[in-house]
Protein backbone atom coordinates (compact mmCIF):
# COMPACT_ATOMS: atom_id res chain seq x y z
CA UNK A 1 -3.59 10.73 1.22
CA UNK A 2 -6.70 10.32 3.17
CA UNK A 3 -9.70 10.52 0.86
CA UNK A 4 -12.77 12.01 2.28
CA UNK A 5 -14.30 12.60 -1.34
CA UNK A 6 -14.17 8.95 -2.64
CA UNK A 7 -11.39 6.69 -3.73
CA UNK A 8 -8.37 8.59 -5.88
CA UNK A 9 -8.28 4.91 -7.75
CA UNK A 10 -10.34 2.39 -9.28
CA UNK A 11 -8.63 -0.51 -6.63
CA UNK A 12 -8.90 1.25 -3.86
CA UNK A 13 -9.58 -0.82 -0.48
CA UNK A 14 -13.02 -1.96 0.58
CA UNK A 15 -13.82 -1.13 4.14
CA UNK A 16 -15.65 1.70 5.59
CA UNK A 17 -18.02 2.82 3.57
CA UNK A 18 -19.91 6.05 4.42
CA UNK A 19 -22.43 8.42 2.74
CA UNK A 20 -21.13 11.02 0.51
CA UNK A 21 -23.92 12.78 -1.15
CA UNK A 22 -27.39 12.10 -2.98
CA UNK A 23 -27.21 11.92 -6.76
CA UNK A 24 -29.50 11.60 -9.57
CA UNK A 25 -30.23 7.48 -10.28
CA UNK A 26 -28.27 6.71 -13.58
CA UNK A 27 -28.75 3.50 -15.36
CA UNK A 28 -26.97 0.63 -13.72
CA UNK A 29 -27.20 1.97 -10.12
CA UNK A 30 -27.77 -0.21 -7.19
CA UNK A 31 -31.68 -0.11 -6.32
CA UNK A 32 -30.84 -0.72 -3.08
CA UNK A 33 -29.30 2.70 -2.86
CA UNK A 34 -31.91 4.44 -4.05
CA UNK A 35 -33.14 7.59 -1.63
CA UNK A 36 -36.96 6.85 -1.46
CA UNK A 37 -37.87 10.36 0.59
CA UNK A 38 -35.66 12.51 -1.41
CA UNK A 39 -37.33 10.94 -4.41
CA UNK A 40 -40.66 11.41 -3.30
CA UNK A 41 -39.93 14.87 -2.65
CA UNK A 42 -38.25 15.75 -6.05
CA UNK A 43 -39.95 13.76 -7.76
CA UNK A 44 -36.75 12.18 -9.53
CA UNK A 45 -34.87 9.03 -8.63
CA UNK A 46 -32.19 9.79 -6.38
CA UNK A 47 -29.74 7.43 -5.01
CA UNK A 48 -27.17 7.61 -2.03
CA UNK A 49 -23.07 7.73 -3.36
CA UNK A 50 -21.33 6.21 -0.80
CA UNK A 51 -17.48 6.73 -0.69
CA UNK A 52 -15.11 4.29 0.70
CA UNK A 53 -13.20 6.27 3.65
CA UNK A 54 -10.78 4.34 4.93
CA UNK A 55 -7.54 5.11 5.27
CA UNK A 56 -4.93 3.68 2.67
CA UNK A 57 -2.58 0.81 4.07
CA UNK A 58 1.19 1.03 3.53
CA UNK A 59 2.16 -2.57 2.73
CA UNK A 60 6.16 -3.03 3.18
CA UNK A 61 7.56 -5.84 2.24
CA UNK A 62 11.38 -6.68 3.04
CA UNK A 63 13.76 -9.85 1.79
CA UNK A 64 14.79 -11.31 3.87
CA UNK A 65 16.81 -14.37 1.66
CA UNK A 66 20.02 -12.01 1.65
CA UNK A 67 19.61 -9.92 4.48
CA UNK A 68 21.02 -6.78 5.09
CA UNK A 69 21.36 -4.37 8.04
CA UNK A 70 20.56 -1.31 5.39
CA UNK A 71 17.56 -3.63 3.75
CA UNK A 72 16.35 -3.98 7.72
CA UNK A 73 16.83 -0.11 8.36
CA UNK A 74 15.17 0.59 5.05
CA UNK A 75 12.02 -1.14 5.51
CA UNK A 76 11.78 0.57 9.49
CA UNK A 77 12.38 4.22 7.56
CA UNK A 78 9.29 3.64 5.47
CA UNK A 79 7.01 2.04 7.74
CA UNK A 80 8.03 4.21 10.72
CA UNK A 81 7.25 6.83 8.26
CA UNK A 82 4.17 5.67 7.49
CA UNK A 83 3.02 4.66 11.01
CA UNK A 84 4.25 8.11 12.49
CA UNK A 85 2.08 10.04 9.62
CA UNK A 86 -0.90 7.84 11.12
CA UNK A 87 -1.62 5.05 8.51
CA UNK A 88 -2.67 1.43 9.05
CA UNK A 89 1.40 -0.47 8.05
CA UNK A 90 1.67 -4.36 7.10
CA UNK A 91 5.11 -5.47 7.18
CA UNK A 92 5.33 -9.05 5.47
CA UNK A 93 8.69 -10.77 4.98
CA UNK A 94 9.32 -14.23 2.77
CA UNK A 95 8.24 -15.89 5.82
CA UNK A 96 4.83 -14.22 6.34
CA UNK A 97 3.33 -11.31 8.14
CA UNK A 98 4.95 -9.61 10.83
CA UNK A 99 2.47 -9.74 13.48
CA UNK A 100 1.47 -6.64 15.36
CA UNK A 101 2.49 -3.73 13.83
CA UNK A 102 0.10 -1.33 14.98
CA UNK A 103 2.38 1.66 16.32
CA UNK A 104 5.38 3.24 15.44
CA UNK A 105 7.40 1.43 18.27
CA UNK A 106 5.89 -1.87 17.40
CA UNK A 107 7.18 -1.55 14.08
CA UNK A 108 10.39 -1.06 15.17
CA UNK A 109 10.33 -3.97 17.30
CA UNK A 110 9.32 -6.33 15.16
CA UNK A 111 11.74 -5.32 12.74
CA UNK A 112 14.47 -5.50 15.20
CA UNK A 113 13.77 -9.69 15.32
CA UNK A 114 13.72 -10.03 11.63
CA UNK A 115 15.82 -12.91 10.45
CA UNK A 116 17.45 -14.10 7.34
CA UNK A 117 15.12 -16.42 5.82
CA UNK A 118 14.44 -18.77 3.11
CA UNK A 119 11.27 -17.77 1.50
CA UNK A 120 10.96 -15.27 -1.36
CA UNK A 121 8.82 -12.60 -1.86
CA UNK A 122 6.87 -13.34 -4.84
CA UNK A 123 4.15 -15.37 -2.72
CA UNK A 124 3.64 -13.49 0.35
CA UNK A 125 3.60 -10.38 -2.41
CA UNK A 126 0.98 -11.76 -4.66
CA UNK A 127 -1.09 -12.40 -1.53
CA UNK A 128 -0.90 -9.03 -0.14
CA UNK A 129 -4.57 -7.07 0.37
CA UNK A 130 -4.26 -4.49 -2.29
CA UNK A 131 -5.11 -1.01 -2.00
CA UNK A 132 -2.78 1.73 -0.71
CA UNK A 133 1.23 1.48 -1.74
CA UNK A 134 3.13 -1.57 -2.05
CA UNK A 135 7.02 -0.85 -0.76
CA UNK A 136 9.31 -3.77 -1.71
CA UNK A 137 12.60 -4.16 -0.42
CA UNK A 138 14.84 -6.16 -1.89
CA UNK A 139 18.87 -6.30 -2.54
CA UNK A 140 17.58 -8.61 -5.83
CA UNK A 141 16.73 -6.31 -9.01
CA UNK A 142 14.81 -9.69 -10.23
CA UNK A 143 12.49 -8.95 -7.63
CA UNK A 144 11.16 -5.59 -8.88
CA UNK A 145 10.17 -7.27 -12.25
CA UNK A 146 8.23 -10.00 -9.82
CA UNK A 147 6.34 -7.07 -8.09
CA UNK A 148 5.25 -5.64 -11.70
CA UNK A 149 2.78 -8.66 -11.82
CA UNK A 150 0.80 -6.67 -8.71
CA UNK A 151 0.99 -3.42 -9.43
CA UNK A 152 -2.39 -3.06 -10.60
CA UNK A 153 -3.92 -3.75 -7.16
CA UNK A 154 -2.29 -1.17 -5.14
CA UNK A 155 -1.81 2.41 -6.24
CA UNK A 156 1.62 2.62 -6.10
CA UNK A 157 4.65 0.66 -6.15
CA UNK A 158 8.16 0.71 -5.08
CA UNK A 159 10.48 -1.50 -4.68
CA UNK A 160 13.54 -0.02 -2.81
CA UNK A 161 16.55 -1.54 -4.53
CA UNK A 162 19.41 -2.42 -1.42
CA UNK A 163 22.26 -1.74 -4.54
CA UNK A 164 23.87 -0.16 -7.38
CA UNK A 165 22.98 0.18 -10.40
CA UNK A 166 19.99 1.07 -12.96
CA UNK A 167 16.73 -1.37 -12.42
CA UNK A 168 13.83 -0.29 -14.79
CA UNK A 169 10.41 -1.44 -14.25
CA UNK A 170 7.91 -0.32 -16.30
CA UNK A 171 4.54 1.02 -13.86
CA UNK A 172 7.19 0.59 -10.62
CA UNK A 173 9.46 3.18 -9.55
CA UNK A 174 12.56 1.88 -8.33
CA UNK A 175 14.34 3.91 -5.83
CA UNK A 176 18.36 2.11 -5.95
CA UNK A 177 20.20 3.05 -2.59
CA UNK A 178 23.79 2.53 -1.62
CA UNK A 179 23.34 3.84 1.79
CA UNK A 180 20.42 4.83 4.25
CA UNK A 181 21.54 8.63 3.63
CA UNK A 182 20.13 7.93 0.17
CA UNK A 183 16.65 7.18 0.64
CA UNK A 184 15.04 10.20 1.84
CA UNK A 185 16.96 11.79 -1.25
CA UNK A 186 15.86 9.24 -3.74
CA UNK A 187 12.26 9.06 -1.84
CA UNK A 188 11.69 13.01 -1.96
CA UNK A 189 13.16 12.70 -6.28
CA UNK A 190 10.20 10.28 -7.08
């Protein structure tokens, strides 16, 4: 969600920062913040809070070592998803960054020239800009116990498993799918 009254997490992005509201100085603040006029005037230290007000970043990122057609359509669900509800997407695959990803249809074309490649995820991952939600997908259940080691600088995580079977993660939610038909109805359980 957008957050027009400060971060909802302690990671949350750097980027635009705007003021919020002037607030008694505590111990520790910034001097550099501090609200000279308003102090004058009350004849306490105030300082500016400033709140950080840009918009979270969806970051997907797909496998593409065992590529899939449902691991391809997976990835365009939740970035088209993303992109359509007006947040900034990064789609990265093993090989790197997707470039130009801006817009709902240019997510959909990049996608569309995805290939099977050789890299992993675990690097292109772990070099991600935090911030915002992490959405791994990945027919590998080893790679949902890779994306744990990140999980701390993004506020959420998912890794959408392309497969059957239980995958527990603890502080990721792993949504397994068989079939595109069951990701909005594992998506909407979570």
């Amino acid at each position: 969600a957008h957050h027009l009254e400060g971060p909802t997490s302690d990671n949350a992005p750097s980027g635009t920062v705007t003021f919020h509201t002037l607030r008694e100085y505590v111990v520790g603040d910034d001097l550099r913040h501090v609200h000279w006029r308003s102090s004058a005037r009350t004849g306490t230290l105030m300082v500016r809070q400033l709140i950080d007000a840009s918009l979270p970043t969806t970051t997907v990122v797909l496998d593409t070592r065992d590529l899939t057609e449902l691991a391809v359509d997976a990835a365009a669900s939740v970035a088209l998803a993303a992109a359509r509800a007006g947040f900034p997407v990064r789609l990265v695959t093993g090989d790197g960054p997707v470039p130009d990803a801006k817009d709902p249809e240019a997510v959909l074309d990049r996608l569309a020239l995805v290939r099977t490649g050789t890299g992993g995820v675990t690097e292109p991952t772990r070099l991600a800009r935090g911030g915002g939600s992490l959405v791994l997908v990945t027919p590998d259940p080893a790679e949902a116990g890779r994306v744990a080691g990140v999980r701390r600088r993004f506020d959420r995580v998912i890794c959408v498993y392309v497969g059957t079977g239980a995958v527990a993660v603890p502080g990721v939610t792993v949504l397994p799918i068989g079939s595109l038909d069951a990701l909005p109805l594992a998506w909407g359980s979570r």
